[in-house]
PDB file of N, CA and C in Angstrom:
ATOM      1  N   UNK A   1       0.822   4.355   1.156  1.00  0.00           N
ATOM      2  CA  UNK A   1       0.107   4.773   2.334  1.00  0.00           C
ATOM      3  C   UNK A   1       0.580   3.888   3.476  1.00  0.00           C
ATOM      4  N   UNK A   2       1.418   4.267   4.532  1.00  0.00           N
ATOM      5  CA  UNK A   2       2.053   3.773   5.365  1.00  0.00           C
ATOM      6  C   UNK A   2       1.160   3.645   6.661  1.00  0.00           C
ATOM      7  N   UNK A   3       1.410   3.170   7.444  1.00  0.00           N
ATOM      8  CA  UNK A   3       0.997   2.329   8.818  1.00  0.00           C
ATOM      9  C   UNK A   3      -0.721   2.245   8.879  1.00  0.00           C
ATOM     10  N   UNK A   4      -0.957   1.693   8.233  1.00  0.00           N
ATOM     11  CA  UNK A   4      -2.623   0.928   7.929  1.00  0.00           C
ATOM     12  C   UNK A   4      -2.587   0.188   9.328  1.00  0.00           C
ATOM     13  N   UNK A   5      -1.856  -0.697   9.777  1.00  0.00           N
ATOM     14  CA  UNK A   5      -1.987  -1.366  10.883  1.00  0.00           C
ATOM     15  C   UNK A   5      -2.238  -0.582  11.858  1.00  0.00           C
ATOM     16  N   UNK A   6      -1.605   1.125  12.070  1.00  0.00           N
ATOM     17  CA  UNK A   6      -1.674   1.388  13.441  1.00  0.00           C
ATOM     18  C   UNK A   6      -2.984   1.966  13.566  1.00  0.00           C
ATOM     19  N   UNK A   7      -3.928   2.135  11.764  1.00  0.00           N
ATOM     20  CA  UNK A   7      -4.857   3.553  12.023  1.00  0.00           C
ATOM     21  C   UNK A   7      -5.738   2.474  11.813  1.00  0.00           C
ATOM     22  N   UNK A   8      -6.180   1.199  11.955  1.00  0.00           N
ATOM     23  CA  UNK A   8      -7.085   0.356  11.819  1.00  0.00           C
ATOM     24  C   UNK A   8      -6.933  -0.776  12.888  1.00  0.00           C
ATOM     25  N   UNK A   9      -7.800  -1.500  13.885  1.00  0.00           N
ATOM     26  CA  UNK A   9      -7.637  -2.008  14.910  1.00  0.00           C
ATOM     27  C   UNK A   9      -7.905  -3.627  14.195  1.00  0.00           C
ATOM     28  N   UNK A  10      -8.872  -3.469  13.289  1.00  0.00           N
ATOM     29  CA  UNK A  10      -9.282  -4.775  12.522  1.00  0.00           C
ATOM     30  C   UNK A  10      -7.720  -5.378  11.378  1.00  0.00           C
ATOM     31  N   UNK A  11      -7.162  -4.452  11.260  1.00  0.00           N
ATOM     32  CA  UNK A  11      -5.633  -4.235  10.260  1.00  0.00           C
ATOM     33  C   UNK A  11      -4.334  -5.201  11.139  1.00  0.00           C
ATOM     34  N   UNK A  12      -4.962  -4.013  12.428  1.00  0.00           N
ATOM     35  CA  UNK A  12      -3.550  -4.340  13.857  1.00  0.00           C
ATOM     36  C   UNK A  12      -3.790  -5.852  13.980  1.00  0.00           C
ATOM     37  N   UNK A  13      -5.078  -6.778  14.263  1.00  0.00           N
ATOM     38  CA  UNK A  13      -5.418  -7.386  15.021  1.00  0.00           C
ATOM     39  C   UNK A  13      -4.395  -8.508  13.526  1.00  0.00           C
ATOM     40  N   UNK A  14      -5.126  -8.526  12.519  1.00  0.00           N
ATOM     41  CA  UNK A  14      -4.578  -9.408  11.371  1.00  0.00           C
ATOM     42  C   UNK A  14      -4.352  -8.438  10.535  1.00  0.00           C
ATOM     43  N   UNK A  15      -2.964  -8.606   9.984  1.00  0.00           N
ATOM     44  CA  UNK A  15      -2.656  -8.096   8.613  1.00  0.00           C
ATOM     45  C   UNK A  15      -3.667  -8.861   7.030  1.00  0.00           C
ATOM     46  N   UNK A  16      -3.571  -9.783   7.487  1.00  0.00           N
ATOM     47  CA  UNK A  16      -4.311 -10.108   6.640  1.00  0.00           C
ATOM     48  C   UNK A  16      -5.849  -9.557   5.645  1.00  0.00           C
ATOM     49  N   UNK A  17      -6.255  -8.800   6.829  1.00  0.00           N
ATOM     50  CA  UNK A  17      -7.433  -8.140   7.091  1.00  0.00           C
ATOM     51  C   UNK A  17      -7.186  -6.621   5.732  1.00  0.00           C
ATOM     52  N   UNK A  18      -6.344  -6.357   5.526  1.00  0.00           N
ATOM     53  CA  UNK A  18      -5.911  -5.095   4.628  1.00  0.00           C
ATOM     54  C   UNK A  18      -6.759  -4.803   3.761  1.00  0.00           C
ATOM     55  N   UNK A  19      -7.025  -5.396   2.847  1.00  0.00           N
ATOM     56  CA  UNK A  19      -7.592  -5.518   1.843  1.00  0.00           C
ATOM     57  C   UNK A  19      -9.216  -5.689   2.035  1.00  0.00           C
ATOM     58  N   UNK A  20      -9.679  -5.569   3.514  1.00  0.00           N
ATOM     59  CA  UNK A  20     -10.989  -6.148   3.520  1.00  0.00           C
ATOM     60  C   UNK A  20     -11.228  -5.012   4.530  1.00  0.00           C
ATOM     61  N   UNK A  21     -10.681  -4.222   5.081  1.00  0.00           N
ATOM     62  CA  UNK A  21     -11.124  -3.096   6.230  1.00  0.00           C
ATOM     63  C   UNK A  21     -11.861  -2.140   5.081  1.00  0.00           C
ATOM     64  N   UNK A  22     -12.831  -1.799   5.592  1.00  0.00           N
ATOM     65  CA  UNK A  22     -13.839  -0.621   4.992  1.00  0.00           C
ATOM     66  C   UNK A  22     -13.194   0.394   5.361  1.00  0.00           C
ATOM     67  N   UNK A  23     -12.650   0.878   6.509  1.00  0.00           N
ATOM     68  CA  UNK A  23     -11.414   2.168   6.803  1.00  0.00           C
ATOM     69  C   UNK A  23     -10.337   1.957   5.666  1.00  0.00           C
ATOM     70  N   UNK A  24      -9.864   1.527   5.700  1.00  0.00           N
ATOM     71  CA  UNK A  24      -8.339   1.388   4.638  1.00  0.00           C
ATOM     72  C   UNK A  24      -9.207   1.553   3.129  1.00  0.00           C
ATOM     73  N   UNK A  25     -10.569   1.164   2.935  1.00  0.00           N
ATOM     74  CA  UNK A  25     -10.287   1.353   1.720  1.00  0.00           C
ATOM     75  C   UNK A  25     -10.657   2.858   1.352  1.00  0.00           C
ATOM     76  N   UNK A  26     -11.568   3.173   2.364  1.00  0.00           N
ATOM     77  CA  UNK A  26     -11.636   4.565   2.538  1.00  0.00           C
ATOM     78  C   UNK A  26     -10.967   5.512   2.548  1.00  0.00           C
ATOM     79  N   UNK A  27      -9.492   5.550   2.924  1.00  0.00           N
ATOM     80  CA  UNK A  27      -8.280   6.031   3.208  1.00  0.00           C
ATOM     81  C   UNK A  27      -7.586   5.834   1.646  1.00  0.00           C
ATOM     82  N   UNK A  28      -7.410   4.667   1.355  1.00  0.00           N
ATOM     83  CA  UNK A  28      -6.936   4.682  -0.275  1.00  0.00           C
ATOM     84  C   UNK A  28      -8.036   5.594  -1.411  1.00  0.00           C
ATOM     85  N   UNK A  29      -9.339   5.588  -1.261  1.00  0.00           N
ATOM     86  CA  UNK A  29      -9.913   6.427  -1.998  1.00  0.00           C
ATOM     87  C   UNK A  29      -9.906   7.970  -1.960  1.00  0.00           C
ATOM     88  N   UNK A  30      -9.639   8.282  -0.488  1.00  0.00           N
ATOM     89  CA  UNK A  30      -9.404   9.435  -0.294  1.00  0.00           C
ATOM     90  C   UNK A  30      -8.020   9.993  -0.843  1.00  0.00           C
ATOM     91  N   UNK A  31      -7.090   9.249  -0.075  1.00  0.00           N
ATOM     92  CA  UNK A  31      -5.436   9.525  -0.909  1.00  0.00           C
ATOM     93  C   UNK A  31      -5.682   9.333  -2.540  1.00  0.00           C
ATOM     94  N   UNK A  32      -6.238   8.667  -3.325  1.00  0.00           N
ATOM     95  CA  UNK A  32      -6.574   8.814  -4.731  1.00  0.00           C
ATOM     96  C   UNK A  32      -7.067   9.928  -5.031  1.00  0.00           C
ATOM     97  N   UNK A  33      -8.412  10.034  -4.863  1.00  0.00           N
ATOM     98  CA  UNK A  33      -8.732  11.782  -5.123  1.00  0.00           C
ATOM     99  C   UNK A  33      -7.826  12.618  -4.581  1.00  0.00           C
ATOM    100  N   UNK A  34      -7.211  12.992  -3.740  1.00  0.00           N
ATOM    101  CA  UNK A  34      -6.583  14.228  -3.480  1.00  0.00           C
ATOM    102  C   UNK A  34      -5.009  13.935  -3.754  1.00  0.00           C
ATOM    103  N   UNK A  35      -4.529  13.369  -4.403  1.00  0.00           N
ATOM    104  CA  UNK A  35      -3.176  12.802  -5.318  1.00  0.00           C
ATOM    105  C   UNK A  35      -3.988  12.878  -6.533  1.00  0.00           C
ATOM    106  N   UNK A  36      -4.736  12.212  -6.992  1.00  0.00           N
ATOM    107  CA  UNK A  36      -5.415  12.695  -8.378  1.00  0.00           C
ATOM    108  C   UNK A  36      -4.478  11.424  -9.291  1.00  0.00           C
ATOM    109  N   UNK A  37      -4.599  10.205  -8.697  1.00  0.00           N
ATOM    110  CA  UNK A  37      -4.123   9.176  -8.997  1.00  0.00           C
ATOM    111  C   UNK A  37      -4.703   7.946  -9.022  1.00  0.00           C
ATOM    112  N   UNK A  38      -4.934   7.105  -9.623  1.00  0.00           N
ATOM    113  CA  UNK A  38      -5.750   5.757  -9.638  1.00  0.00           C
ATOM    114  C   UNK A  38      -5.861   4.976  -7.983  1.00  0.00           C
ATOM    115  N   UNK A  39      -6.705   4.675  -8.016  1.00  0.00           N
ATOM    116  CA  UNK A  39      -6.809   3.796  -6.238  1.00  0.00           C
ATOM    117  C   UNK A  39      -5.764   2.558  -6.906  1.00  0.00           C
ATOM    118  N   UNK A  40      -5.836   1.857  -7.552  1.00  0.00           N
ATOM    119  CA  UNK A  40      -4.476   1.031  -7.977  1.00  0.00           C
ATOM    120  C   UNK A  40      -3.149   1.928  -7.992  1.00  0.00           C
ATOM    121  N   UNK A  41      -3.085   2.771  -7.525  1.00  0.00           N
ATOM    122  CA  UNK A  41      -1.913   3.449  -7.538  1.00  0.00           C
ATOM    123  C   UNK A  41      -1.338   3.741  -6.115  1.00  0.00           C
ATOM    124  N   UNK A  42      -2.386   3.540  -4.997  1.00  0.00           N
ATOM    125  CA  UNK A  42      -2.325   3.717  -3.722  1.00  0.00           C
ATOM    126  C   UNK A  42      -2.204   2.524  -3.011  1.00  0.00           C
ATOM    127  N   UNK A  43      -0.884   2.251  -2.596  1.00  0.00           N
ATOM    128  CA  UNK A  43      -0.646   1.060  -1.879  1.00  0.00           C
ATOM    129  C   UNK A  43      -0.912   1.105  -0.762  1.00  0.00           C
ATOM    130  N   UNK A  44      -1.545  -0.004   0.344  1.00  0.00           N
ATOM    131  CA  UNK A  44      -1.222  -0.080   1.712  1.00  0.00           C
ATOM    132  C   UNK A  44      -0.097  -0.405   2.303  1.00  0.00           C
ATOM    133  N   UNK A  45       0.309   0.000   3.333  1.00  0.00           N
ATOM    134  CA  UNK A  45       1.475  -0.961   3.733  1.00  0.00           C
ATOM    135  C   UNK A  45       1.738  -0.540   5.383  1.00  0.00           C
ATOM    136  N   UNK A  46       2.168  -1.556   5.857  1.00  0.00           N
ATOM    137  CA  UNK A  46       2.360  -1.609   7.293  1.00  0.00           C
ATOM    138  C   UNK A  46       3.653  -0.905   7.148  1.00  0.00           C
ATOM    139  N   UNK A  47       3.786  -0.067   8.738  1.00  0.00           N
ATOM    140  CA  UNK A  47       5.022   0.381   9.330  1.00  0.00           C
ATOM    141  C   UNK A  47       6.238  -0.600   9.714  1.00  0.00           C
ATOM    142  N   UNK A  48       7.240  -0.885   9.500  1.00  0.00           N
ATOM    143  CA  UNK A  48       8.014  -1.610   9.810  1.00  0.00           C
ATOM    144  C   UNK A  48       9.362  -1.663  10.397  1.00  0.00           C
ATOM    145  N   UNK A  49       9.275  -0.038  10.859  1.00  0.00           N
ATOM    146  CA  UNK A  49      10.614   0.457  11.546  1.00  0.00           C
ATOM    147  C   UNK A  49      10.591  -0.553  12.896  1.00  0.00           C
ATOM    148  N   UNK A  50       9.489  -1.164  13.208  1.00  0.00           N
ATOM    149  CA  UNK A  50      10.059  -1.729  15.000  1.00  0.00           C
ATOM    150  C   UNK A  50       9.779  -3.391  14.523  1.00  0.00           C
ATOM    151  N   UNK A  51      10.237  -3.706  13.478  1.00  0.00           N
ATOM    152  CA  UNK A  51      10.392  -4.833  13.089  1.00  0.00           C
ATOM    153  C   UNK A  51      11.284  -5.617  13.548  1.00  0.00           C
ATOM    154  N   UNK A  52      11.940  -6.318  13.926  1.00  0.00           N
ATOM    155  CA  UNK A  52      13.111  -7.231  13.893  1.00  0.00           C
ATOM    156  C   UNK A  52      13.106  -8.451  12.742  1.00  0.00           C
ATOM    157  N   UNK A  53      12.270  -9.197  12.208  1.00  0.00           N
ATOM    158  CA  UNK A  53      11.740  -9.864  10.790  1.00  0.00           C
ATOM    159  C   UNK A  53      10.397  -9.849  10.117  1.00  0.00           C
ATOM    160  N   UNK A  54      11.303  -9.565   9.033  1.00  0.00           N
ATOM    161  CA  UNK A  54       9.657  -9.089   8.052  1.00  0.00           C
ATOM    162  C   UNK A  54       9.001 -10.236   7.720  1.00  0.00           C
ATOM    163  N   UNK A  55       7.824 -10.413   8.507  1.00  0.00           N
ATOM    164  CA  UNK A  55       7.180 -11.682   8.263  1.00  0.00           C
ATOM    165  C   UNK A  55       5.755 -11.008   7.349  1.00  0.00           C
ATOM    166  N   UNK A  56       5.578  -9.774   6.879  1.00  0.00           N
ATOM    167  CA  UNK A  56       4.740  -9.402   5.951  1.00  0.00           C
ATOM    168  C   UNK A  56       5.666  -8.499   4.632  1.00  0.00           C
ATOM    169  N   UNK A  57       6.452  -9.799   3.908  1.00  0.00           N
ATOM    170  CA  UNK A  57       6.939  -9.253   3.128  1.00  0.00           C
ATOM    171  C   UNK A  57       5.942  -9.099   1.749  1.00  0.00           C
ATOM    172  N   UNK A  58       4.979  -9.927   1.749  1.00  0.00           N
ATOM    173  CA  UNK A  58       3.873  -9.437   0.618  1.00  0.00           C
ATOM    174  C   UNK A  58       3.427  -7.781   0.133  1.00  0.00           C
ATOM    175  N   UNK A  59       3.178  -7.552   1.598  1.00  0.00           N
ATOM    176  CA  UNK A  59       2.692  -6.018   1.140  1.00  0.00           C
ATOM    177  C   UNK A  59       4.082  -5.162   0.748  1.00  0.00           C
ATOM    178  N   UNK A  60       5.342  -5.419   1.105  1.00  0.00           N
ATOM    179  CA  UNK A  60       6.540  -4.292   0.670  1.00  0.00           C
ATOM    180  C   UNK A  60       6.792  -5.163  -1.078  1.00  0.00           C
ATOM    181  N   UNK A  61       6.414  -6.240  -0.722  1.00  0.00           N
ATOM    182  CA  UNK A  61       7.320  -7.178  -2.626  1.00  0.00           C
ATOM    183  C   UNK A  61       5.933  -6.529  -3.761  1.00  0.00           C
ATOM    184  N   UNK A  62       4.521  -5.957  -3.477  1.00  0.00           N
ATOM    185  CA  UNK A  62       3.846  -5.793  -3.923  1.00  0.00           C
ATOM    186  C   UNK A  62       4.096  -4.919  -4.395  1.00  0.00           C
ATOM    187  N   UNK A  63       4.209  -3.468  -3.532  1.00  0.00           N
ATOM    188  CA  UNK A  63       4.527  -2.393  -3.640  1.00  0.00           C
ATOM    189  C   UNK A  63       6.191  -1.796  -4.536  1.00  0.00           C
ATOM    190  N   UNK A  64       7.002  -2.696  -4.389  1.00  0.00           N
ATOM    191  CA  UNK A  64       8.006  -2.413  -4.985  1.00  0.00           C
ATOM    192  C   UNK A  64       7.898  -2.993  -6.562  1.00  0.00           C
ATOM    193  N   UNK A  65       6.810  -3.846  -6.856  1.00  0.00           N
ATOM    194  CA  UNK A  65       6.281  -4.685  -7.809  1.00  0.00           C
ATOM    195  C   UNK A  65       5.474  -3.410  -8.631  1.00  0.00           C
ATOM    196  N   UNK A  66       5.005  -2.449  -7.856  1.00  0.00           N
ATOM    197  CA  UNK A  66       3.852  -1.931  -9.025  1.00  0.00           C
ATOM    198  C   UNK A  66       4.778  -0.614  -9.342  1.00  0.00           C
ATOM    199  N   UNK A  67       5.967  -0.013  -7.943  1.00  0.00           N
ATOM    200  CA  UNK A  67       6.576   0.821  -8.727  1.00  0.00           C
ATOM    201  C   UNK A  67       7.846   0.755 -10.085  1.00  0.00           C
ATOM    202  N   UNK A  68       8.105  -0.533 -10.136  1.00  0.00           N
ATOM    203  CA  UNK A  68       8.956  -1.094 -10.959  1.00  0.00           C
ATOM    204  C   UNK A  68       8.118  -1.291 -12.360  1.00  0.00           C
ATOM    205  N   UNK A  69       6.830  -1.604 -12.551  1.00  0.00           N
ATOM    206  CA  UNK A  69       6.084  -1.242 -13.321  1.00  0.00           C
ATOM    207  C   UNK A  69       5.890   0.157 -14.228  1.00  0.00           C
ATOM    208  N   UNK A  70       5.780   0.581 -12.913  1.00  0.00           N
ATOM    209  CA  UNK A  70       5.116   2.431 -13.316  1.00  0.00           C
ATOM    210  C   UNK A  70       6.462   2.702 -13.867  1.00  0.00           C
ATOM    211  N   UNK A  71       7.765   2.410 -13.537  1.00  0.00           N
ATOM    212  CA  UNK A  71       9.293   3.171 -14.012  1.00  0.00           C
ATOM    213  C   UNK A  71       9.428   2.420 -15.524  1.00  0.00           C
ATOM    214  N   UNK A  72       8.593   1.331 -15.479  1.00  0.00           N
ATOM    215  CA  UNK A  72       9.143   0.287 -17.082  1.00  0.00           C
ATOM    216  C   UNK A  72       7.943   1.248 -17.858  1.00  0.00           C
ATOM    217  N   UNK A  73       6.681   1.453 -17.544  1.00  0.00           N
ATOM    218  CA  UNK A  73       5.559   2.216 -18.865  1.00  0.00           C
ATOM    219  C   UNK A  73       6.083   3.387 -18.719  1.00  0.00           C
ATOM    220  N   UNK A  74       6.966   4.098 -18.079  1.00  0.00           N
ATOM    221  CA  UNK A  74       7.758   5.339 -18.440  1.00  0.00           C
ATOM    222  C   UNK A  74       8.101   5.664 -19.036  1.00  0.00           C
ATOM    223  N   UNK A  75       9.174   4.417 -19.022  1.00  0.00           N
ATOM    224  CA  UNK A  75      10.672   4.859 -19.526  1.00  0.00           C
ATOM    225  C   UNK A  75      10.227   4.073 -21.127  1.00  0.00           C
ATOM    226  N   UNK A  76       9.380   3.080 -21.501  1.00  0.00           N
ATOM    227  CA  UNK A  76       8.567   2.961 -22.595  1.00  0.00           C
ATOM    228  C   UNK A  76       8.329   3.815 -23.372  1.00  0.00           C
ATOM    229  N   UNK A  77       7.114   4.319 -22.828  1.00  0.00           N
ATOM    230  CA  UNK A  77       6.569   5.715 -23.386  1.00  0.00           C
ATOM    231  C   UNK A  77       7.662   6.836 -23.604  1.00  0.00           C
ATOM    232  N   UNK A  78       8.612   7.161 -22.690  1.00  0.00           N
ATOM    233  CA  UNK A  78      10.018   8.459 -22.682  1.00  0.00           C
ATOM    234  C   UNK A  78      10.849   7.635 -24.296  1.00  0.00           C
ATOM    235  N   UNK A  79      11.144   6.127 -23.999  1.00  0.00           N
ATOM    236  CA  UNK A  79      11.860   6.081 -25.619  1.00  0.00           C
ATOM    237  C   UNK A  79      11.030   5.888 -27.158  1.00  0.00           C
TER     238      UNK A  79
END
């Protein structure tokens, strides 16, 4: 779930804030039910096309962290 920062003002103000906005988590529960996918399955993550350095590399190392997961209980379960 991409640009949390721009659709939350408490998000924009601190990234830090992600995990604690009552909007965002609202937004991840909603994208869960209608994906029909675990809320642990719905990442946040800031927009980062007008970046020049990624100084919130937590939320992209997270996210590339849980899909590298989901591809290892796959490919587990597939052999």
């Amino acid at each position: 779930m991409a640009k949390v920062d721009e659709a939350c003002p408490l998000v924009e103000k601190d990234l830090q804030n992600i995990y604690l906005s009552p909007y965002v988590k609202s937004k991840v529960q909603e994208v869960s039910s209608w994906l029909g996918v675990p809320v642990s399955c719905v990442l946040p993550l800031k927009n980062y096309n007008q970046e020049l350095e990624l100084n919130c590399d937590v939320l992209l190392l997270t996210a590339l962290q849980q899909m590298l997961n989901f591809a290892d209980d796959y490919l587990d379960d597939a052999g």
